[in-house]
Protein backbone atom coordinates (compact mmCIF):
# COMPACT_ATOMS: atom_id res chain seq x y z
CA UNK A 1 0.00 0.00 0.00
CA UNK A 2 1.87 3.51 -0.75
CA UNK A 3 0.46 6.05 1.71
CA UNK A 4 2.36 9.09 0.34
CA UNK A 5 4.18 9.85 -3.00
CA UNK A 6 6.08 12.75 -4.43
CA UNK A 7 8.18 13.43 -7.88
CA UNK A 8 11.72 15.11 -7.31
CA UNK A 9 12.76 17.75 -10.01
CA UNK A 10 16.21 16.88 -11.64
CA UNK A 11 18.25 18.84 -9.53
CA UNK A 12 17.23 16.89 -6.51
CA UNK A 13 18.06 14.07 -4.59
CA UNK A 14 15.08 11.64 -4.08
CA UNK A 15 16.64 11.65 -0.28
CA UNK A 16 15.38 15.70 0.06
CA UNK A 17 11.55 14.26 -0.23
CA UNK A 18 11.88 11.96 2.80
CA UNK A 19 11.31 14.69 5.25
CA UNK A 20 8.13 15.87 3.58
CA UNK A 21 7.00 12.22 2.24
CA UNK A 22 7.19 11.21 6.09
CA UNK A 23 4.95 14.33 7.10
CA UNK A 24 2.29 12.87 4.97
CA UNK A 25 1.70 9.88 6.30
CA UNK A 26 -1.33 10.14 8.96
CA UNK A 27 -1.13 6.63 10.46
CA UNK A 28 1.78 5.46 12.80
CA UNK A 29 5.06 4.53 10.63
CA UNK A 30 6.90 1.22 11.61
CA UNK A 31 9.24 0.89 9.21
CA UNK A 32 10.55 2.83 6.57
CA UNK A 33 11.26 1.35 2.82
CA UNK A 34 12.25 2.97 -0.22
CA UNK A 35 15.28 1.77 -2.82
CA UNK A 36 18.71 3.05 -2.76
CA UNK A 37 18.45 6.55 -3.54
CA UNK A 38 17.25 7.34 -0.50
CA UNK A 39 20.66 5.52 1.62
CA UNK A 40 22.38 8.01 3.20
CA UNK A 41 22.47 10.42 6.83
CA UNK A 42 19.31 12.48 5.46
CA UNK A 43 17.10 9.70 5.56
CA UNK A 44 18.00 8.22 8.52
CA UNK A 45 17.94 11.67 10.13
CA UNK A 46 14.41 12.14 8.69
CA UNK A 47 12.82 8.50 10.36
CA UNK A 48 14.66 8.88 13.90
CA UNK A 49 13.30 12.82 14.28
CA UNK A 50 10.17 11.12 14.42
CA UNK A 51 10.77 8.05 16.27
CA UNK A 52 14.38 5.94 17.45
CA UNK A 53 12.31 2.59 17.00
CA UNK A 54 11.53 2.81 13.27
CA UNK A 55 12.97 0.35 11.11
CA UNK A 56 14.67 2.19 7.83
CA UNK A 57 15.67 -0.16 4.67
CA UNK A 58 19.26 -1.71 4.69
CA UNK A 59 21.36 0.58 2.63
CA UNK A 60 22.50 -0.59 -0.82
CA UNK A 61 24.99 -3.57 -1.28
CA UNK A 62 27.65 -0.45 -1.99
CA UNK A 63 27.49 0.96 1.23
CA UNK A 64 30.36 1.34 3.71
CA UNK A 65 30.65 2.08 7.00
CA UNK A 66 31.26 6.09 7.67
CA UNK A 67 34.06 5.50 9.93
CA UNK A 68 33.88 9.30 11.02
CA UNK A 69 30.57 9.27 12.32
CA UNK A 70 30.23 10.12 15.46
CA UNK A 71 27.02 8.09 16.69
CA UNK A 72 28.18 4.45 16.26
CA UNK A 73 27.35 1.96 15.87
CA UNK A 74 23.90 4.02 13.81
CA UNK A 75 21.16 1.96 12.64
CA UNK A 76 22.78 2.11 9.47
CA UNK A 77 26.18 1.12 10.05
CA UNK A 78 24.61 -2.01 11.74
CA UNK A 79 22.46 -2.81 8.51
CA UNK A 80 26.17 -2.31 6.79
CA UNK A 81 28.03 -4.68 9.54
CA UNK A 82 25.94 -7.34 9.05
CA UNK A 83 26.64 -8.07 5.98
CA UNK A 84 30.04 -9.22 7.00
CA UNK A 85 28.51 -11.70 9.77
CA UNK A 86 26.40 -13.36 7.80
């Protein structure tokens, strides 16, 4: 079922929408999914401002950990990590 929907102009990343795409949804959000476009800080930033316990997507199969990050282990660099375990 897709509860909200939005078209990004070309000089846009799809991520910029998650914010607003989020905003639309009326009913309580458990997890987040969306393709690869959307991997990255902003969208992760996006889900936890409304709630820590949301699931987001597993970033692409490209992803590596951002070893600078301050906040580790982040939801995402445990999606990343276990990769490697399994």
């Amino acid at each position: 079922m897709i509860v909200a929907a939005t078209l990004t102009e070309n000089d846009k990343g799809d991520y910029s929408q998650v914010e607003p795409l989020l905003s639309m949804v009326e009913e309580e959000i458990g997890s987040v999914t969306a393709d690869g476009a959307y991997d990255g800080p902003p969208t992760y930033e996006a889900v936890a401002a409304i709630s820590s316990d949301i699931a987001v997507i597993p970033p692409r199969i490209s992803a590596v950990l951002n070893y600078a990050a301050e906040d580790l282990p982040s939801q995402r660099e445990r999606h990343i990590a276990s990769r490697w375990s399994a």
